[in-house]
Protein backbone atom coordinates (compact mmCIF):
# COMPACT_ATOMS: atom_id res chain seq x y z
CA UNK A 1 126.52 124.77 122.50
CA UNK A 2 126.03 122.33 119.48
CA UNK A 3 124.15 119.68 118.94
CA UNK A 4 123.98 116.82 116.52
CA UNK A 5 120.32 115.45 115.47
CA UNK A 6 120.36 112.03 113.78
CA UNK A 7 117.53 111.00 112.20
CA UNK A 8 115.24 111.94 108.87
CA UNK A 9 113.16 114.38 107.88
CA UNK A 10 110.36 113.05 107.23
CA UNK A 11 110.37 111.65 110.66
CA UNK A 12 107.86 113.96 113.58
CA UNK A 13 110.21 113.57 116.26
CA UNK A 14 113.53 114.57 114.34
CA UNK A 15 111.52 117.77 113.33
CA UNK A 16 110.35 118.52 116.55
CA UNK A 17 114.10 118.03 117.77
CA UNK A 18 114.78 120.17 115.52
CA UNK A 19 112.53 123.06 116.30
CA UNK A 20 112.95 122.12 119.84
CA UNK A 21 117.14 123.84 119.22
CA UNK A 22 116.88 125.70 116.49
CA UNK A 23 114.03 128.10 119.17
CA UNK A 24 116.54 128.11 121.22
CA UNK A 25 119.35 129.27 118.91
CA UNK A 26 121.47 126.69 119.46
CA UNK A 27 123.45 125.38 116.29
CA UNK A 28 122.38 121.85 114.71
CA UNK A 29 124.51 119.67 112.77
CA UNK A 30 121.67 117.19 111.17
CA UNK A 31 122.95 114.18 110.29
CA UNK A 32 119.56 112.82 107.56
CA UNK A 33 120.32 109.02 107.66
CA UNK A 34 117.90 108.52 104.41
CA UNK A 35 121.42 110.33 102.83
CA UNK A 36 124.12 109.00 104.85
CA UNK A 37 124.26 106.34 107.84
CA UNK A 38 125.55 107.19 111.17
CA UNK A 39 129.25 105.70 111.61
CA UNK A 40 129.50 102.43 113.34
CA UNK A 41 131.65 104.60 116.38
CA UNK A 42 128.41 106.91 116.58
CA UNK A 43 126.17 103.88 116.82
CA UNK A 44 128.41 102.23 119.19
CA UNK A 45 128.64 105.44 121.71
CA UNK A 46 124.46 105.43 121.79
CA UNK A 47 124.51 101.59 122.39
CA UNK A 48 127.49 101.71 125.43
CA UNK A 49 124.86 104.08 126.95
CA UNK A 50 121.30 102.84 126.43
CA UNK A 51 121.92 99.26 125.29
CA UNK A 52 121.38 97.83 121.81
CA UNK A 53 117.87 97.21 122.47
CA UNK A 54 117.00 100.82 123.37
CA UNK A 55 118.01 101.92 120.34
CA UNK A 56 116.27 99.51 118.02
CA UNK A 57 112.65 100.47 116.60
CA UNK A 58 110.98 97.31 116.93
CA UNK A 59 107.98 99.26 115.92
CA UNK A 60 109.46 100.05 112.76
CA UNK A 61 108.42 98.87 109.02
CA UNK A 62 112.18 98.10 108.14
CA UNK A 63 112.38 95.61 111.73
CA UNK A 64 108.84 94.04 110.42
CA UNK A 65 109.74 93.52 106.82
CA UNK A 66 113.37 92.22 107.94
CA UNK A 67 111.78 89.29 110.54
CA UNK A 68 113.74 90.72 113.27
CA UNK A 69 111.28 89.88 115.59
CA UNK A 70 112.62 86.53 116.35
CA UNK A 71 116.28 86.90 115.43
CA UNK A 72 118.95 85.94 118.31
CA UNK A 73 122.12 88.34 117.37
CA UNK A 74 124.81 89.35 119.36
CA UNK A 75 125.39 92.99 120.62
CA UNK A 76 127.74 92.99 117.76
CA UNK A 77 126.13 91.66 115.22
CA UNK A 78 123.12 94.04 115.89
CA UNK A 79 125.60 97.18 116.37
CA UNK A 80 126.43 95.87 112.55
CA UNK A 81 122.86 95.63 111.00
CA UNK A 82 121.91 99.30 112.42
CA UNK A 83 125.04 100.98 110.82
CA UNK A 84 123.98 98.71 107.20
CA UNK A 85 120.25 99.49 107.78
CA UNK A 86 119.75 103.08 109.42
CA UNK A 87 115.57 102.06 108.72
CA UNK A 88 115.82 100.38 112.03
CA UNK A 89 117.17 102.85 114.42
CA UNK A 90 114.82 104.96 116.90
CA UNK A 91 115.02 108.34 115.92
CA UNK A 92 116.25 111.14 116.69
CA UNK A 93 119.57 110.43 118.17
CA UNK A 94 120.54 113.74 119.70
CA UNK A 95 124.34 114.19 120.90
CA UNK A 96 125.91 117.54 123.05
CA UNK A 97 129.25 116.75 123.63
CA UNK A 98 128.93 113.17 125.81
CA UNK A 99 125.23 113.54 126.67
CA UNK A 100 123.33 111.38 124.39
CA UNK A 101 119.36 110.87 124.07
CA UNK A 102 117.06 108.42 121.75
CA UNK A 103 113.64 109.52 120.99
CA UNK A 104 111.59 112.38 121.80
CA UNK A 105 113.64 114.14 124.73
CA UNK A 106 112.39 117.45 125.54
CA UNK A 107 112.80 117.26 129.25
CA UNK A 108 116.49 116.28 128.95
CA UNK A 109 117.00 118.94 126.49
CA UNK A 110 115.57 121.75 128.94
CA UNK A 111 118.15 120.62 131.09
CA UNK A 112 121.39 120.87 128.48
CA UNK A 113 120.06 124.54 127.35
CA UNK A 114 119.40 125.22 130.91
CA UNK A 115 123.03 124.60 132.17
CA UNK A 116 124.51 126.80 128.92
């Protein structure tokens, strides 16, 4: 089993993520998205299963300081503006194989190192 964490270090929940595996002995790829974005497929393949919206931190500085608030953008359009501005993502994405999570997952996680 491998996983792959996006998000940034400095962030709480990607370093809890990654404690959460790297107990468990289970191989990370981190993907730190202050260094390098996600790809626009990545992006996409979180959005096809959450929604755009789900994966948007509307509680972020970089939504706030942007005005996103009010802005009316197609699915597209947003998909776009996360892959250009990483900032506004909710962190950690975590991917094993086709099973995706946003946030702060533990439960779901029990549950992939559970079926290993």
């Amino acid at each position: 089993m491998e996983v792959q964490i996006f998000g940034v270090k400095k962030d709480v929940n990607t370093r809890k993520a990654q404690r959460f595996f790297a107990e468990r002995r289970i191989k990370i790829h981190f993907v730190d998205l202050d260094q390098r974005a996600a790809s626009l497929g990545e992006i996409k393949r979180f959005a096809q299963k959450f929604g755009v919206g789900a994966i948007i931190d509307q509680n972020s500085r970089r939504y706030q300081e942007l005005g996103l608030s009010n802005a009316r953008m197609s699915d597209d359009s947003w998909i776009g503006k996360l892959a250009d501005e990483p900032e506004l993502l909710r962190i950690p994405l975590v991917r094993n194989g086709k099973l995706l999570t946003i946030g702060l997952a533990e439960e779901e996680w029990k549950q992939w190192t559970a079926a290993k």
